[in-house]
Protein backbone atom coordinates (compact mmCIF):
# COMPACT_ATOMS: atom_id res chain seq x y z
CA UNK A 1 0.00 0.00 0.00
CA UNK A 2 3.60 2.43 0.22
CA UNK A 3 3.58 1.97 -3.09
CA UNK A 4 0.30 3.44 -4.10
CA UNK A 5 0.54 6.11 -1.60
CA UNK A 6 3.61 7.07 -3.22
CA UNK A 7 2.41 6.64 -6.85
CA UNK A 8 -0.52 9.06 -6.40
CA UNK A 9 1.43 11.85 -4.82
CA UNK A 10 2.79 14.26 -7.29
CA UNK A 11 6.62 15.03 -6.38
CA UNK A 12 7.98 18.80 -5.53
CA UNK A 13 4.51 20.15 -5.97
CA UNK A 14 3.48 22.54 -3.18
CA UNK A 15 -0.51 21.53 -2.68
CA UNK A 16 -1.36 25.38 -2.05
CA UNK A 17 -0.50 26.12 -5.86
CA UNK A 18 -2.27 22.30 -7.04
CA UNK A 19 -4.88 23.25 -5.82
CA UNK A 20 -5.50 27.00 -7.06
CA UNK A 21 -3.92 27.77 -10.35
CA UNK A 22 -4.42 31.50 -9.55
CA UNK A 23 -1.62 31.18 -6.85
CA UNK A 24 0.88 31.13 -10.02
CA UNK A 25 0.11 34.07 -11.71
CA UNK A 26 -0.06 36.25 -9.13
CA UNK A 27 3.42 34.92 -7.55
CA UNK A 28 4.62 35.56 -11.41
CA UNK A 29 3.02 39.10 -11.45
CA UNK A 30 3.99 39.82 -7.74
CA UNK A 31 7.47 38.62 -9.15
CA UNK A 32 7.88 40.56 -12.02
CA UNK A 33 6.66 43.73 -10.64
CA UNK A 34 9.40 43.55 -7.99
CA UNK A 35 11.41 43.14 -10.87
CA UNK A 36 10.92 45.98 -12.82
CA UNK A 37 10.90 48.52 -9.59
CA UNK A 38 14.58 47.17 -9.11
CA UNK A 39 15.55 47.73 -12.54
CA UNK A 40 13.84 51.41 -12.92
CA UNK A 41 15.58 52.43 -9.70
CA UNK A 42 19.18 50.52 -10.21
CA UNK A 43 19.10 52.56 -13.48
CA UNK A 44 17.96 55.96 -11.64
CA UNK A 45 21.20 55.04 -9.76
CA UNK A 46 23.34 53.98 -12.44
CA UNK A 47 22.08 57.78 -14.53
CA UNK A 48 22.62 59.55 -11.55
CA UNK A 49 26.07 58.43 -10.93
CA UNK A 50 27.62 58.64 -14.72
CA UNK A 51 26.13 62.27 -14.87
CA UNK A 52 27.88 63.59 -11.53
CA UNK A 53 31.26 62.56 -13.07
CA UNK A 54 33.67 64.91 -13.86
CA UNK A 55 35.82 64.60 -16.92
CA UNK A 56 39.31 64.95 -17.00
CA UNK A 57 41.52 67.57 -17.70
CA UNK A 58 40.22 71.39 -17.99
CA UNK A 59 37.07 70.38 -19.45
CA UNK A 60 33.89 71.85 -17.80
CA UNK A 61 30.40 70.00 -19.24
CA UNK A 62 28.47 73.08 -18.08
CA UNK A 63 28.18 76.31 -19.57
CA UNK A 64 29.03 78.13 -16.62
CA UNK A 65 32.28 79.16 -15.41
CA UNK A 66 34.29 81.61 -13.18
CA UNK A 67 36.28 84.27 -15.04
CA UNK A 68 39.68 82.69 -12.74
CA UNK A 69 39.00 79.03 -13.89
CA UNK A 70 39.61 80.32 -17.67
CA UNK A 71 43.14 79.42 -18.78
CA UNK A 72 44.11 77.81 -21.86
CA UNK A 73 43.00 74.71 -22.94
CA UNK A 74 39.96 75.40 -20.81
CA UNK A 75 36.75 73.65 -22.64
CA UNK A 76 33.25 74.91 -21.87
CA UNK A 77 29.86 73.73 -23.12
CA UNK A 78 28.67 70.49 -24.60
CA UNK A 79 30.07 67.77 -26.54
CA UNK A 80 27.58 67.19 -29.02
CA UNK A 81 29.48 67.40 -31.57
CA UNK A 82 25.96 65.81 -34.14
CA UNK A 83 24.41 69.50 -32.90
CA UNK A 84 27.46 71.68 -32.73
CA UNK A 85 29.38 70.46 -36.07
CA UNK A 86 30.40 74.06 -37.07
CA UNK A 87 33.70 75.39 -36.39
CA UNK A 88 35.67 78.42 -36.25
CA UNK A 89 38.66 79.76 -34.42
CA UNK A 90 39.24 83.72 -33.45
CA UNK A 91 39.33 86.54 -31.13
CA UNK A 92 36.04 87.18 -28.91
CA UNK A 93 34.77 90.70 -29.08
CA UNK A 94 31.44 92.38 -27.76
CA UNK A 95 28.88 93.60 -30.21
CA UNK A 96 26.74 91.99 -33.09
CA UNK A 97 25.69 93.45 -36.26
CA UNK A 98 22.55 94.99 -36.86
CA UNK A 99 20.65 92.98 -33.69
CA UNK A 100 22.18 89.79 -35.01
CA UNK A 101 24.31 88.12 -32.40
CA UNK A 102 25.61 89.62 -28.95
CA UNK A 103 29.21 88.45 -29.46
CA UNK A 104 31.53 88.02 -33.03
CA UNK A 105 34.86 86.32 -33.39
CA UNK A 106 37.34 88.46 -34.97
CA UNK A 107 39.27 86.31 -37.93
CA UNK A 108 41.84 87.26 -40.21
CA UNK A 109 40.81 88.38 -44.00
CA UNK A 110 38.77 91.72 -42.31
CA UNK A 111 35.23 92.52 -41.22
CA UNK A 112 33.50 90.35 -43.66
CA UNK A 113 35.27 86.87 -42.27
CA UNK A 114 33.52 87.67 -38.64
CA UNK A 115 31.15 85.05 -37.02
CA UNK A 116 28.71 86.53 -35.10
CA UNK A 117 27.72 84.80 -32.24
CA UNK A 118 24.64 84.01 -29.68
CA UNK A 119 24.67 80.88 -27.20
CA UNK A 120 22.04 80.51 -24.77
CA UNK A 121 24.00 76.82 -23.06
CA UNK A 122 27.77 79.36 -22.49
CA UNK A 123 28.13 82.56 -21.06
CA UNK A 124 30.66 84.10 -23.73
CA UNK A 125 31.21 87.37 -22.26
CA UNK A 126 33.60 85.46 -19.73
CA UNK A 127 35.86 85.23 -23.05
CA UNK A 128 36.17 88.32 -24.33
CA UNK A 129 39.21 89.27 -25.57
CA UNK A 130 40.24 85.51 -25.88
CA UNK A 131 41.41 83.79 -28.30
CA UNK A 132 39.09 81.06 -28.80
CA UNK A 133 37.60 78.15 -30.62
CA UNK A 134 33.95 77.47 -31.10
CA UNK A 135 31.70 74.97 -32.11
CA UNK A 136 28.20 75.65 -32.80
CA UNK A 137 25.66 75.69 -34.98
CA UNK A 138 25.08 77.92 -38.13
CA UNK A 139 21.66 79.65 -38.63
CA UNK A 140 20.26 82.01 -41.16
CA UNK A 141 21.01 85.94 -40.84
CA UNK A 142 19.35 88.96 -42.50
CA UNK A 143 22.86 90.98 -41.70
CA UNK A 144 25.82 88.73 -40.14
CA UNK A 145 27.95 87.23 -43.12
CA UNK A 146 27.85 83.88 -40.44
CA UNK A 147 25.81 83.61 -37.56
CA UNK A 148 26.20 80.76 -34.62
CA UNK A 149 24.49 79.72 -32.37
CA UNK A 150 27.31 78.20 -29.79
CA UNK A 151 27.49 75.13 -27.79
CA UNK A 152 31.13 74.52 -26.97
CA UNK A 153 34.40 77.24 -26.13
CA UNK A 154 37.87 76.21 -26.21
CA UNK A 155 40.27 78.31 -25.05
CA UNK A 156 43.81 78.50 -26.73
């Protein structure tokens, strides 16, 4: 009679979830859920922690920056460089042309090789009288032979 006994009992099955099917998908949902709050806030950690990080060197990711931090090599702004693929190298000076810009970079070859220049992600007026290199992005002017919108400063 062992034998039967034996024969009729189903091995490693826990009788709670034999005898209420239900029991399985709510441990798999109750599962899962826990889950996919661990995985949302391990990468809320993992973000948080790669975008505190400094990078090396002179290079500042913000656009921000004390007039006594600028020496050369000093990099300021973004490194999109998809966004920001334009590229020019100059003096900084004050002054647009004709409401167009805020800023221009003074190259050689005379008035008409000045970019005129507007950022709203780097405060450029901590550059004046710098020589610099930007990258940015070109838009259309009524007035400025080049005008740039700017996302990155180098200083050289």
């Amino acid at each position: 009679m062992d034998k039967k006994k034996d024969a009729q009992a189903p091995l490693d099955v826990d009788p709670k979830i034999s005898q209420n099917p239900e029991n399985i998908n709510s441990i798999f949902t109750r599962n899962l859920f826990i889950f996919i709050i661990g995985a949302v806030v391990m990468g809320g950690m993992v973000g948080f922690i790669l975008s505190d990080r400094k990078s090396s060197g002179n290079t500042l990711n913000t656009g921000t920056i004390n007039s006594s931090e600028i020496s050369k090599g000093t990099v300021v702004g973004s490194s999109d460089t998809k966004t920001f693929k334009d590229m020019a190298t100059g003096t900084l000076k004050e002054g647009g042309i004709k409401g167009e810009g805020q800023f221009h970079l003074v190259r050689p070859g005379g008035d008409s090789q000045n970019v005129y220049l507007t950022s709203s992600s780097v405060d450029l007026s901590k550059f004046v009288g710098k020589k610099i290199k930007i990258w940015g992005e070109t838009e259309k002017a009524q007035y400025a032979g080049w005008l740039m919108d700017v996302g990155r400063v180098e200083v050289l």
